[in-house]
PDB file of N, CA and C in Angstrom:
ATOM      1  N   UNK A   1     -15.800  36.948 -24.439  1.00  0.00           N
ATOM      2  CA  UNK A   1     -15.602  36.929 -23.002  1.00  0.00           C
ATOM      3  C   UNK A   1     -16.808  36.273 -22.337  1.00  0.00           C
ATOM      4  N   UNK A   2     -16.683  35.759 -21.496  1.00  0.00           N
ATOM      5  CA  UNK A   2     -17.791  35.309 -20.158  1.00  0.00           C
ATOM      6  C   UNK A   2     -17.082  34.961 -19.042  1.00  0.00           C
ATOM      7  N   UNK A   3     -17.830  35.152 -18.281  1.00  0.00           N
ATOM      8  CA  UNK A   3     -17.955  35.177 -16.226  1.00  0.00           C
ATOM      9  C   UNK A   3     -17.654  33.606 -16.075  1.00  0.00           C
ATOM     10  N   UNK A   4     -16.864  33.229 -15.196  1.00  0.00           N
ATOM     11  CA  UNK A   4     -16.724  32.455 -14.284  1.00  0.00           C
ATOM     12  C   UNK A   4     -17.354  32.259 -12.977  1.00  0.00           C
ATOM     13  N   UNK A   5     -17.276  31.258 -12.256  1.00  0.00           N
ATOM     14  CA  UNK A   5     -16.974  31.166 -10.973  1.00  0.00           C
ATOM     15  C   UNK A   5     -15.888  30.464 -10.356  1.00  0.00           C
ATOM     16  N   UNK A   6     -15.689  31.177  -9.566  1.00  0.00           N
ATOM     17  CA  UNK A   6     -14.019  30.467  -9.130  1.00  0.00           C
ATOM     18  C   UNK A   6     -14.362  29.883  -7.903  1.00  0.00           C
ATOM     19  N   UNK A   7     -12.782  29.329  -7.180  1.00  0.00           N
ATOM     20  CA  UNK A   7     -12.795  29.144  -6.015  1.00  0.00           C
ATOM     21  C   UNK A   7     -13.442  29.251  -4.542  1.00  0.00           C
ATOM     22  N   UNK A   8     -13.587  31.290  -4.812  1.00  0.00           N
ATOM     23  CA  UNK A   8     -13.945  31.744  -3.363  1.00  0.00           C
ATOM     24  C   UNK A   8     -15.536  31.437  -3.338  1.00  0.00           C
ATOM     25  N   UNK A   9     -16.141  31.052  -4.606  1.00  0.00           N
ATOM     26  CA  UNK A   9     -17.214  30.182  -3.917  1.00  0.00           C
ATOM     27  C   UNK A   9     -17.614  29.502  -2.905  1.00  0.00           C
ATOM     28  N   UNK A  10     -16.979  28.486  -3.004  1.00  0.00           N
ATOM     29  CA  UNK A  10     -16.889  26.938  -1.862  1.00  0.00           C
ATOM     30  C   UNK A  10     -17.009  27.426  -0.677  1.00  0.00           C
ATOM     31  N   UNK A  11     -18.536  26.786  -0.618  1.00  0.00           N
ATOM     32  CA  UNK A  11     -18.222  26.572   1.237  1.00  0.00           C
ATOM     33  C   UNK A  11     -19.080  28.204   1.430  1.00  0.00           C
ATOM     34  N   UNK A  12     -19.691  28.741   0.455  1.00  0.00           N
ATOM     35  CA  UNK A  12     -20.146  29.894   0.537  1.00  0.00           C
ATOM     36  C   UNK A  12     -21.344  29.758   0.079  1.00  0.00           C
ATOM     37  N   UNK A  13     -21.565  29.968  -1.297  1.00  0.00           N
ATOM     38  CA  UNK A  13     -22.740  29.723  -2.756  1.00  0.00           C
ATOM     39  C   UNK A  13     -23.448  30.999  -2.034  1.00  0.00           C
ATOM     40  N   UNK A  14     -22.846  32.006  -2.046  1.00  0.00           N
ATOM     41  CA  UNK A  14     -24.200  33.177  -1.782  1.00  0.00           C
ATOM     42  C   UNK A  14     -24.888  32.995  -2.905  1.00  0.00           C
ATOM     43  N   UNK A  15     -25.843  33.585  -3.113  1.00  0.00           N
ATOM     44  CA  UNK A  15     -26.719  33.110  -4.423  1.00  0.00           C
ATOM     45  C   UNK A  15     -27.035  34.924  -5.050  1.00  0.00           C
ATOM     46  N   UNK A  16     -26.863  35.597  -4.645  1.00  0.00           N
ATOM     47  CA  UNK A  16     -27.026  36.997  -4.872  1.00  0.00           C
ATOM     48  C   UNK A  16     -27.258  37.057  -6.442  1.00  0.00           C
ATOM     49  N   UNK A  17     -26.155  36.472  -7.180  1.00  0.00           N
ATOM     50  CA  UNK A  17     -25.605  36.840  -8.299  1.00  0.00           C
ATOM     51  C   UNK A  17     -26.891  36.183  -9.381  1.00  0.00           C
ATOM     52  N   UNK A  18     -27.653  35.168  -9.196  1.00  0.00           N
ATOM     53  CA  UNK A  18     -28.158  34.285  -9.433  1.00  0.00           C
ATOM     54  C   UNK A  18     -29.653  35.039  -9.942  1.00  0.00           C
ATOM     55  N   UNK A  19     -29.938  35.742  -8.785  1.00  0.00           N
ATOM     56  CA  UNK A  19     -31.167  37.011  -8.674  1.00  0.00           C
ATOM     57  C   UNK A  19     -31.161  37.561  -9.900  1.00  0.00           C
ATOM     58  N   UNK A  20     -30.078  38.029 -10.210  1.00  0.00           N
ATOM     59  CA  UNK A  20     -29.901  39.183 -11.730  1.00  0.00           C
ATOM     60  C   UNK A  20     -29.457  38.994 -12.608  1.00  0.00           C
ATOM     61  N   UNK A  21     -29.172  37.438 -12.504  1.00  0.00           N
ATOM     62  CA  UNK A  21     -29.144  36.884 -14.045  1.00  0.00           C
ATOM     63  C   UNK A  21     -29.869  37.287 -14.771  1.00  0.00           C
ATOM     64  N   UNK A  22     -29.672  37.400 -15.996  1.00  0.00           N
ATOM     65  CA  UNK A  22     -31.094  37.462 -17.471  1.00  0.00           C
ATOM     66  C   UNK A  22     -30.841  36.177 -17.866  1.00  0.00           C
ATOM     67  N   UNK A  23     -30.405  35.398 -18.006  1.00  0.00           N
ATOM     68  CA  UNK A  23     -30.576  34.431 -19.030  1.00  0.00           C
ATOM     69  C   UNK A  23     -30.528  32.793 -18.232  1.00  0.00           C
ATOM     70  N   UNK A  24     -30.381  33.175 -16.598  1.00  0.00           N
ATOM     71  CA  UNK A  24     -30.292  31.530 -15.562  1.00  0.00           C
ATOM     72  C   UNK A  24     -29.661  30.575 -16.831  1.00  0.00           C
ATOM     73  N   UNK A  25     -27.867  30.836 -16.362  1.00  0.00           N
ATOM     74  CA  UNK A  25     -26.592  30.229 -16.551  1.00  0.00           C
ATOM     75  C   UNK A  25     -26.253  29.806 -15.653  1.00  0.00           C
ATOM     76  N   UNK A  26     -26.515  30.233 -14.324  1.00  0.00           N
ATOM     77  CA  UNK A  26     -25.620  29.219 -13.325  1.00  0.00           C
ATOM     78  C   UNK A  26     -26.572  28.427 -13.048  1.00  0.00           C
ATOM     79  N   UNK A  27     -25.724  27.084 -12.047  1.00  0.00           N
ATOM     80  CA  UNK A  27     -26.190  25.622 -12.214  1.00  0.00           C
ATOM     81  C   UNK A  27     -25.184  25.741 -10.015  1.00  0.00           C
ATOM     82  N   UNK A  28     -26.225  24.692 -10.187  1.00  0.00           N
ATOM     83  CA  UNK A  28     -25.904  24.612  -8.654  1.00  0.00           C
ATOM     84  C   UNK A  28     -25.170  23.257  -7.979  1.00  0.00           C
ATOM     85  N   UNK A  29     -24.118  23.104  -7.450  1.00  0.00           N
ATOM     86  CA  UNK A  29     -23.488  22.289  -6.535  1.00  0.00           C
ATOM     87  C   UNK A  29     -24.122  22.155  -4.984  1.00  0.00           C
ATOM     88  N   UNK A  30     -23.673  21.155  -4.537  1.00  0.00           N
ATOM     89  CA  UNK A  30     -23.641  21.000  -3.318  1.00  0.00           C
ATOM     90  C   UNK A  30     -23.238  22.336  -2.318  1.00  0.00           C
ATOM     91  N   UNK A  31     -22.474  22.846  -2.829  1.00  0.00           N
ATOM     92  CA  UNK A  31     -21.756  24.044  -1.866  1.00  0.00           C
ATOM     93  C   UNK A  31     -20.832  25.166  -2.882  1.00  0.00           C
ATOM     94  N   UNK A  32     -21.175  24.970  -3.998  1.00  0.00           N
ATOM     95  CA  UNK A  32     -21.341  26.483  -4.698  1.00  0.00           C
ATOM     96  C   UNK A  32     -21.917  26.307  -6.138  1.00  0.00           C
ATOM     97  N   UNK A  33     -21.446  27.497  -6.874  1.00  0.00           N
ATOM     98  CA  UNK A  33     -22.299  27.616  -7.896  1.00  0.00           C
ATOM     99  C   UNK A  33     -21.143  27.504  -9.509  1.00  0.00           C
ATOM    100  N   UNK A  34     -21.340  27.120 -10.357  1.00  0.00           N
ATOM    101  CA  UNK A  34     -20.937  27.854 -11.702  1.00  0.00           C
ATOM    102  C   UNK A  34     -21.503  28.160 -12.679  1.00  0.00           C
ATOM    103  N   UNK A  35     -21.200  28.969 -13.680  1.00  0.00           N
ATOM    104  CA  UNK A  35     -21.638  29.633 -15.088  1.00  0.00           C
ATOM    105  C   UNK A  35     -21.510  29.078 -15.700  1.00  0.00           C
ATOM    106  N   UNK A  36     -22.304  28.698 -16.810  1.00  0.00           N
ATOM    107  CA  UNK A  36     -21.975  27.637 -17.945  1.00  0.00           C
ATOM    108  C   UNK A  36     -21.630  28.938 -18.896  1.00  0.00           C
ATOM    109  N   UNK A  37     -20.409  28.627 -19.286  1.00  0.00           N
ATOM    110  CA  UNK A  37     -19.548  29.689 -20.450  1.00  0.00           C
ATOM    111  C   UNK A  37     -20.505  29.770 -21.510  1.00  0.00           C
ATOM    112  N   UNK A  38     -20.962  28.864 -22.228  1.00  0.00           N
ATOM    113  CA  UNK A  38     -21.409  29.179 -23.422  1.00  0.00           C
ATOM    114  C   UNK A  38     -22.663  29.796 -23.545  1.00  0.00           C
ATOM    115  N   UNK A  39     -23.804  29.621 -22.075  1.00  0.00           N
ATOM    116  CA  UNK A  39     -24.842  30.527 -22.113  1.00  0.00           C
ATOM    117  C   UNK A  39     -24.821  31.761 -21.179  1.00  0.00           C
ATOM    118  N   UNK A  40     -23.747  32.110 -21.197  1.00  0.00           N
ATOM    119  CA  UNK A  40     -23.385  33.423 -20.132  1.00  0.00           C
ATOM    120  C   UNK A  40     -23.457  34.588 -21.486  1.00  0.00           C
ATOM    121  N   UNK A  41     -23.959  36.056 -20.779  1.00  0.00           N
ATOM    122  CA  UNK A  41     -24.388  36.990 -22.483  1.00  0.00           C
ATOM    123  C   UNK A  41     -23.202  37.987 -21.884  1.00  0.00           C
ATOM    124  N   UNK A  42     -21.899  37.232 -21.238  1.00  0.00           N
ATOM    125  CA  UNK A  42     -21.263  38.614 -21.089  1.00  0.00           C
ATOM    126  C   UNK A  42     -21.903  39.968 -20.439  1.00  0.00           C
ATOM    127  N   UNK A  43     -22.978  39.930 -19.734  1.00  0.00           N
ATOM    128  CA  UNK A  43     -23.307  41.228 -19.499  1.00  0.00           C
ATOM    129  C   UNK A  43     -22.845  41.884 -18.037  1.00  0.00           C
ATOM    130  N   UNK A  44     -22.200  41.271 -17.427  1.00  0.00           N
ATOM    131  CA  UNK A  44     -21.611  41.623 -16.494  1.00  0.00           C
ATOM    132  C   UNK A  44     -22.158  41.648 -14.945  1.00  0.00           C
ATOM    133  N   UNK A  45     -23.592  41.704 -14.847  1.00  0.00           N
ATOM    134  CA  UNK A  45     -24.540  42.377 -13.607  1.00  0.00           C
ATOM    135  C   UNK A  45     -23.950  41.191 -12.326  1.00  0.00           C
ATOM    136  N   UNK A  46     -23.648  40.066 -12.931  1.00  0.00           N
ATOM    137  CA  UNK A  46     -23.431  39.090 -11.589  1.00  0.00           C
ATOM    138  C   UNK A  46     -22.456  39.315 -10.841  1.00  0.00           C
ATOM    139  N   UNK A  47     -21.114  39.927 -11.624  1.00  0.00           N
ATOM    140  CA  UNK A  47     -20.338  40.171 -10.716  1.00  0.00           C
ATOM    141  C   UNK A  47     -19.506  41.258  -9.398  1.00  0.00           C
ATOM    142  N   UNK A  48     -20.536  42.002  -9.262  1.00  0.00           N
ATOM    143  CA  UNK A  48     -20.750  42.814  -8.763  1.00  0.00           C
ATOM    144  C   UNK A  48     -21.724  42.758  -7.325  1.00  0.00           C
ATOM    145  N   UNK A  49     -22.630  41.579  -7.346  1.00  0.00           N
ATOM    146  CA  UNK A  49     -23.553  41.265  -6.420  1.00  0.00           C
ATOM    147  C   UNK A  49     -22.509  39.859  -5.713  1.00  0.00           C
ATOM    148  N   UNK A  50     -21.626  39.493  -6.208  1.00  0.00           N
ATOM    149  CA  UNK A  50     -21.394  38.610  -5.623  1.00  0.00           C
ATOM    150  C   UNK A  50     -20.177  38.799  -4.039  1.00  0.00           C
ATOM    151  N   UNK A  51     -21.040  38.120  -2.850  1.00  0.00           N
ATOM    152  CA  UNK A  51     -20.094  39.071  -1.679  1.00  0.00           C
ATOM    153  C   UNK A  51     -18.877  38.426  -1.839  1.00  0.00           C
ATOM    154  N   UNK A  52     -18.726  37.491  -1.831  1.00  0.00           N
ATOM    155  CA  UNK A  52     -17.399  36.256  -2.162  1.00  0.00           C
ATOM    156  C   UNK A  52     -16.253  36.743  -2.454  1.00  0.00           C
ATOM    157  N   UNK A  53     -16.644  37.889  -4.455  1.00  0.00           N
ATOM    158  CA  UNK A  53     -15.535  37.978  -5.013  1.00  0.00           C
ATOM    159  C   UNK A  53     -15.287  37.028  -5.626  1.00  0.00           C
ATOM    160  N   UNK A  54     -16.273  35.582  -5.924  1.00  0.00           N
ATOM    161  CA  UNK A  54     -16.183  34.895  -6.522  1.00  0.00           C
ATOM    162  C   UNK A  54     -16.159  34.540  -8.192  1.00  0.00           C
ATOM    163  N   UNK A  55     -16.647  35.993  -9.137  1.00  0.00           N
ATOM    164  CA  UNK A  55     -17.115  35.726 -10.154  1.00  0.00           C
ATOM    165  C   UNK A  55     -16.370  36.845 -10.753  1.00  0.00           C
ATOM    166  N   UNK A  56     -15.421  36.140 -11.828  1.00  0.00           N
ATOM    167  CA  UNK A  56     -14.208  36.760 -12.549  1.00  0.00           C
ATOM    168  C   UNK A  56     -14.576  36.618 -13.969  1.00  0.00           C
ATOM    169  N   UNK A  57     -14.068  37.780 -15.282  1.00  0.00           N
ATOM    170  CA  UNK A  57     -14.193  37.365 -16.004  1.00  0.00           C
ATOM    171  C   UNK A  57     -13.463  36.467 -17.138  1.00  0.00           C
ATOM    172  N   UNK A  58     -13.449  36.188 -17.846  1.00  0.00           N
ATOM    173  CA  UNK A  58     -12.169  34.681 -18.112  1.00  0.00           C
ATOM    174  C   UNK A  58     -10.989  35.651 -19.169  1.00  0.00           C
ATOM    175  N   UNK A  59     -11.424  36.610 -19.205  1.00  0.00           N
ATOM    176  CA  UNK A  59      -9.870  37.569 -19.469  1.00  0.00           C
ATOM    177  C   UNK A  59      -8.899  37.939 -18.672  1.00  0.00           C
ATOM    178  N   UNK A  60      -9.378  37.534 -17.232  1.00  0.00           N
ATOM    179  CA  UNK A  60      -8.080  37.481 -16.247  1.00  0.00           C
ATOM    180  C   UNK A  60      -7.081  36.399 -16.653  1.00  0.00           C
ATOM    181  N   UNK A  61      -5.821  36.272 -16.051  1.00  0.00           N
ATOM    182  CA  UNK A  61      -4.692  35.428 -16.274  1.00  0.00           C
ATOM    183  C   UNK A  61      -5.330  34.330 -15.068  1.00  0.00           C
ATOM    184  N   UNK A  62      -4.748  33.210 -16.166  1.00  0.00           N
ATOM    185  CA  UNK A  62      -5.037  31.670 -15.520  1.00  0.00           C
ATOM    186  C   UNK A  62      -6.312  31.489 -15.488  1.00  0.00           C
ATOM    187  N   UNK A  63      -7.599  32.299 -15.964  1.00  0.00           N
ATOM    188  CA  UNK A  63      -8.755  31.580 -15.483  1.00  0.00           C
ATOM    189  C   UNK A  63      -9.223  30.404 -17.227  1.00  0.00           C
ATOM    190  N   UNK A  64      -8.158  30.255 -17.554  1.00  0.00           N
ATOM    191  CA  UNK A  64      -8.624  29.038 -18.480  1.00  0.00           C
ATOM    192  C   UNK A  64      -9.095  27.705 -17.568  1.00  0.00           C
ATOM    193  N   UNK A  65      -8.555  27.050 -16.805  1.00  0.00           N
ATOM    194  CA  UNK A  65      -9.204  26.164 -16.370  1.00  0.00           C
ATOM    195  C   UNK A  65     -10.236  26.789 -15.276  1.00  0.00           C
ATOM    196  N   UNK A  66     -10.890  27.575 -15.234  1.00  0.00           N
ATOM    197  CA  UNK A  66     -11.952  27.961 -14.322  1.00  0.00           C
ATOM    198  C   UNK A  66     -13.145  28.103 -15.567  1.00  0.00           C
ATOM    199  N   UNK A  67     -12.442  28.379 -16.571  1.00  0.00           N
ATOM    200  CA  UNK A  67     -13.801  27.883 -17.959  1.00  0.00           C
ATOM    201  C   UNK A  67     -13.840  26.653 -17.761  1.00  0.00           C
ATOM    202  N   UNK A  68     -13.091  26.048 -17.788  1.00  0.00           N
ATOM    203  CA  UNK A  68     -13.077  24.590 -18.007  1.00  0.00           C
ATOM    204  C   UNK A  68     -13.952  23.915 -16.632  1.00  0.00           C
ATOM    205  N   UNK A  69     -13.417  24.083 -15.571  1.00  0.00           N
ATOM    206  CA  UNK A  69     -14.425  23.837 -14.313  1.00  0.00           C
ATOM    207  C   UNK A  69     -16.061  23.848 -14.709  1.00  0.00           C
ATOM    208  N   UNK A  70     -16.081  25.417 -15.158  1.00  0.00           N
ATOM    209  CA  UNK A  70     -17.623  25.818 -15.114  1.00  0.00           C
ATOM    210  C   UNK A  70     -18.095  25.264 -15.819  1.00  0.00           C
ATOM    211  N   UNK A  71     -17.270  24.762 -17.096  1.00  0.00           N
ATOM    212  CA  UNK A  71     -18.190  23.894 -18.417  1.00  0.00           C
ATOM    213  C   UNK A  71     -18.490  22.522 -17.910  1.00  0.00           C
ATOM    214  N   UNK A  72     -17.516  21.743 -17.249  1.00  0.00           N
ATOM    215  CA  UNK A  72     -17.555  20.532 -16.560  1.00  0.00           C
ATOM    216  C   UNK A  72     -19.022  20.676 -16.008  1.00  0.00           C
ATOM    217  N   UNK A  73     -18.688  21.192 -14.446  1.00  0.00           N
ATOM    218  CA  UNK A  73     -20.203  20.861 -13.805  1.00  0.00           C
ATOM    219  C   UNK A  73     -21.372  21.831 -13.995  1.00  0.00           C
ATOM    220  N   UNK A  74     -21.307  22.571 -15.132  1.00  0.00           N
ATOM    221  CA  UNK A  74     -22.874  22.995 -15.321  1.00  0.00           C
ATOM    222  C   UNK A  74     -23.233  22.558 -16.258  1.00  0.00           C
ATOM    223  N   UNK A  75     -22.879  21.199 -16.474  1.00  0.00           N
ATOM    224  CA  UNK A  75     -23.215  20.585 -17.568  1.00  0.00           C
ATOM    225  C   UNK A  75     -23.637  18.836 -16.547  1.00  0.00           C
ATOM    226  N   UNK A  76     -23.778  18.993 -15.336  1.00  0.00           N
ATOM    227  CA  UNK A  76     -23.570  17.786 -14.690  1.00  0.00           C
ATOM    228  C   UNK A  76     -24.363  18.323 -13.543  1.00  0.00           C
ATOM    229  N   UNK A  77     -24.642  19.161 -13.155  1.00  0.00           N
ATOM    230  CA  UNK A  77     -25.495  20.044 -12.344  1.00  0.00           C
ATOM    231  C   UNK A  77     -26.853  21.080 -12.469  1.00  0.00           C
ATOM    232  N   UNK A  78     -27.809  20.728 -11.716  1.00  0.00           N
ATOM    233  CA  UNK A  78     -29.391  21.672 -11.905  1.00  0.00           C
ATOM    234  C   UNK A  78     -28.943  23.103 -12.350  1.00  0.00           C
ATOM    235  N   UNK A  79     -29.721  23.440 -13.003  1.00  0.00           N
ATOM    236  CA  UNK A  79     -29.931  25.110 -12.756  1.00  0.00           C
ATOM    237  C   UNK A  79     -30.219  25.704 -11.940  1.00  0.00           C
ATOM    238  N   UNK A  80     -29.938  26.894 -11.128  1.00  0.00           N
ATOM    239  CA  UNK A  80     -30.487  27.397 -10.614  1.00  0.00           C
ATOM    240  C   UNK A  80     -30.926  28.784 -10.641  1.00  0.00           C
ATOM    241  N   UNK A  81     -31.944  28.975 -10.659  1.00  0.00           N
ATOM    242  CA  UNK A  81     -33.114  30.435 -10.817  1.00  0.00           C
ATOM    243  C   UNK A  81     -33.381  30.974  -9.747  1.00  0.00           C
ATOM    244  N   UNK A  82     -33.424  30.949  -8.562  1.00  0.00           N
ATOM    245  CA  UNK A  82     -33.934  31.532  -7.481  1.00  0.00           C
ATOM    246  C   UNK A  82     -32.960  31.912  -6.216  1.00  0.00           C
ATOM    247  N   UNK A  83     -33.118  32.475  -6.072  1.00  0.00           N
ATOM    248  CA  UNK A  83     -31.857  33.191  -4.865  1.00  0.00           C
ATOM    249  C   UNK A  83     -32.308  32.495  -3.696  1.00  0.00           C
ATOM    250  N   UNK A  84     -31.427  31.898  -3.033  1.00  0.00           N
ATOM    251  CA  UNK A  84     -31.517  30.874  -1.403  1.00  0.00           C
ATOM    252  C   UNK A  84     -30.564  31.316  -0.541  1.00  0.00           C
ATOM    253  N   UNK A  85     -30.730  30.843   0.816  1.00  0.00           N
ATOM    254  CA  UNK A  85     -29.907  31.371   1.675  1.00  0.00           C
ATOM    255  C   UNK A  85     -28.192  30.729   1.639  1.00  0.00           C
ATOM    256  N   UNK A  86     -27.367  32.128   1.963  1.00  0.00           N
ATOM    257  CA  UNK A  86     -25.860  31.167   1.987  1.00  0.00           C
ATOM    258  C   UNK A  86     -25.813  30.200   2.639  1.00  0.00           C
ATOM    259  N   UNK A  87     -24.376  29.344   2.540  1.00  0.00           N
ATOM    260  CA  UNK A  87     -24.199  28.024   3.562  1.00  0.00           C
ATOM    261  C   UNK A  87     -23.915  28.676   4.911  1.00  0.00           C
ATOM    262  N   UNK A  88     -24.273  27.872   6.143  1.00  0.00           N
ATOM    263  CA  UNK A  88     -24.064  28.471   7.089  1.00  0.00           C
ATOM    264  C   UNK A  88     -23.140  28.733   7.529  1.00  0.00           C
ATOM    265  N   UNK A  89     -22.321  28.129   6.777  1.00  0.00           N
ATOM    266  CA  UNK A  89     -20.620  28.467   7.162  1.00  0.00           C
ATOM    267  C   UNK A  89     -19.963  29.947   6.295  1.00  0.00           C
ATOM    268  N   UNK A  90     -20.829  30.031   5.595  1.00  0.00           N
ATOM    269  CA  UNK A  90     -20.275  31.364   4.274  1.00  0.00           C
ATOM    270  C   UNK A  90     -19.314  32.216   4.849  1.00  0.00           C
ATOM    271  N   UNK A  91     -19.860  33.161   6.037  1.00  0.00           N
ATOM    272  CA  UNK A  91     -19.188  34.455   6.679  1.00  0.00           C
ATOM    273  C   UNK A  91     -17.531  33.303   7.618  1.00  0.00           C
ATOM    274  N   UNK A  92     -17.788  32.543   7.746  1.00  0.00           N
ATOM    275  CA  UNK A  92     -16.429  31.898   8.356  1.00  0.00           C
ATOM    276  C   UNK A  92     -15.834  31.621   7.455  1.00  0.00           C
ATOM    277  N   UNK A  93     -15.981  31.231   6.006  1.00  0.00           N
ATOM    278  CA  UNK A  93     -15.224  30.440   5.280  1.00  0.00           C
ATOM    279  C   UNK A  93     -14.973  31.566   4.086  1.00  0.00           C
ATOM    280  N   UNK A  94     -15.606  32.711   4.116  1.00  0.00           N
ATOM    281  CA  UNK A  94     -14.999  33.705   3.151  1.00  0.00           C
ATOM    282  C   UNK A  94     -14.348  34.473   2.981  1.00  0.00           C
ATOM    283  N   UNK A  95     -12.653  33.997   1.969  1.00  0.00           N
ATOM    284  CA  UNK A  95     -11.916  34.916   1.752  1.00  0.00           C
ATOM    285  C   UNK A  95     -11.421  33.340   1.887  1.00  0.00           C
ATOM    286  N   UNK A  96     -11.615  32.266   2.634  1.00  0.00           N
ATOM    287  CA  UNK A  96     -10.458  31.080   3.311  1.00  0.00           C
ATOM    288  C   UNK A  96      -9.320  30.959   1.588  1.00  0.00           C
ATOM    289  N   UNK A  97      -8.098  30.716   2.082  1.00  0.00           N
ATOM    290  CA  UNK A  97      -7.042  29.757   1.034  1.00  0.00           C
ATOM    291  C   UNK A  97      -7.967  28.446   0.621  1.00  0.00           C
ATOM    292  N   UNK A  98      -7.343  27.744  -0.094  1.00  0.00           N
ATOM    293  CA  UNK A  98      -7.331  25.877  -0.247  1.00  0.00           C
ATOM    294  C   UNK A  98      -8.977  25.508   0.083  1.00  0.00           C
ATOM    295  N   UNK A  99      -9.779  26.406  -0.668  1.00  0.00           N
ATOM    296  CA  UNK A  99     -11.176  25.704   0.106  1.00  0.00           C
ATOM    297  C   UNK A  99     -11.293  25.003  -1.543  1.00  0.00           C
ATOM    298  N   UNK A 100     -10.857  24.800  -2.160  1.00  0.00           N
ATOM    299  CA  UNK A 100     -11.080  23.403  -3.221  1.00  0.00           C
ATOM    300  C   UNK A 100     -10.942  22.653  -3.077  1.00  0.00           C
ATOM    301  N   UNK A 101      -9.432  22.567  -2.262  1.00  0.00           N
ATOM    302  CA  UNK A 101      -8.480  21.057  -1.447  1.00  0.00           C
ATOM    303  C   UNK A 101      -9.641  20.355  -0.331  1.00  0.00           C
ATOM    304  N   UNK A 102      -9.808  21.837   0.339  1.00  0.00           N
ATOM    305  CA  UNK A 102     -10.616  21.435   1.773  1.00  0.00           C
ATOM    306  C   UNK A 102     -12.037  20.944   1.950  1.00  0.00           C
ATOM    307  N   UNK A 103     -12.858  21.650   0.856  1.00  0.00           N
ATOM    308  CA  UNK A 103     -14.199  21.818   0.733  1.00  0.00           C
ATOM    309  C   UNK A 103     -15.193  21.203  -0.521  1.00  0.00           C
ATOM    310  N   UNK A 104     -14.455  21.423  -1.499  1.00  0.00           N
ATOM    311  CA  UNK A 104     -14.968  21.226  -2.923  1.00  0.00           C
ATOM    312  C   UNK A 104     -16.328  20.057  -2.747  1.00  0.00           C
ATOM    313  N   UNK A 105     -17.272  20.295  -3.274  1.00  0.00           N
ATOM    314  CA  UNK A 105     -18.037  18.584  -2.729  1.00  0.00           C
ATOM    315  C   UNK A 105     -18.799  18.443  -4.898  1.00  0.00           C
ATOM    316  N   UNK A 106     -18.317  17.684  -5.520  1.00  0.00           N
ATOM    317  CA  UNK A 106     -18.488  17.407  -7.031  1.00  0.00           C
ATOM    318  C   UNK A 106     -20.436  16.570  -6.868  1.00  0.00           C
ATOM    319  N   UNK A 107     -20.839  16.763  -5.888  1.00  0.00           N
ATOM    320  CA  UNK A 107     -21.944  16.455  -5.431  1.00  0.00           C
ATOM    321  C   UNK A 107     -22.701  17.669  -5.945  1.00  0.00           C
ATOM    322  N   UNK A 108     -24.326  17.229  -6.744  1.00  0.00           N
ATOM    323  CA  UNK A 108     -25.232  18.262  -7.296  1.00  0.00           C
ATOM    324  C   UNK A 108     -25.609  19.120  -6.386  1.00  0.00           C
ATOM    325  N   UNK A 109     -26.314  20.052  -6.213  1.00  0.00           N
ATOM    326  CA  UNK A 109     -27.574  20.907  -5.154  1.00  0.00           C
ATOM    327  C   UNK A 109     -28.816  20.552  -5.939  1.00  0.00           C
ATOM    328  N   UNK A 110     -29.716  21.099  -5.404  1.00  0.00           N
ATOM    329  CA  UNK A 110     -31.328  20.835  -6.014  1.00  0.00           C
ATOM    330  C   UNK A 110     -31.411  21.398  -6.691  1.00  0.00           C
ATOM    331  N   UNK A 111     -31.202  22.558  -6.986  1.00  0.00           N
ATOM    332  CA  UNK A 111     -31.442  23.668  -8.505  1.00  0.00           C
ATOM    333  C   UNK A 111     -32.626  23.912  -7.816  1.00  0.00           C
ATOM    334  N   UNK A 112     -33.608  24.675  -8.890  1.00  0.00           N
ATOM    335  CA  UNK A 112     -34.315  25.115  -8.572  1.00  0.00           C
ATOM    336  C   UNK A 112     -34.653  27.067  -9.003  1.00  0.00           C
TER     337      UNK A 112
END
């Protein structure tokens, strides 16, 4: 098993989850975040800090291509280690439908 990040990211990237990593697996976008599957230790602590609701584990139904997402761009994207402030849009845009259609940006963040 390992953690994802899904959808309700976008347009959010709280970084909460990022704080209590042990092992800094996620990798940073323009306007959210993902887990790289293969260095995620399964231990669970991220998803619980995350306000979003963004971070599922890939034993839910359908999140095969949300492995697949996360392997894509955290393999094409910085790391990130340090907890930063949400996007300023986060509290408007969280919970939104279609923010992949609407929002998605395949553009890096700084990591860090």
């Amino acid at each position: 098993m390992t953690y994802v990040v899904t959808e309700n990211c976008i347009a959010c990237k709280y970084t909460d989850c990022v704080e209590v990593c042990p092992v800094d697996c996620f990798y940073e976008g323009e306007n959210m975040l993902v887990i790289h599957p293969d260095e995620c230790i399964d231990c669970g602590v991220c998803e619980p800090e995350c306000p979003a609701d963004a971070i599922r584990p890939d034993t839910e139904p359908d999140m095969e291509k949300w492995v697949e997402f996360n392997r894509t761009y955290s393999e094409k994207w910085p790391v990130l280690v340090t907890k930063l402030d949400q996007l300023p849009e986060a509290e408007e845009r969280d919970g939104e439908a279609g923010k992949m259609e609407k929002y998605f940006s395949e553009k890096p963040g700084a990591g860090g």
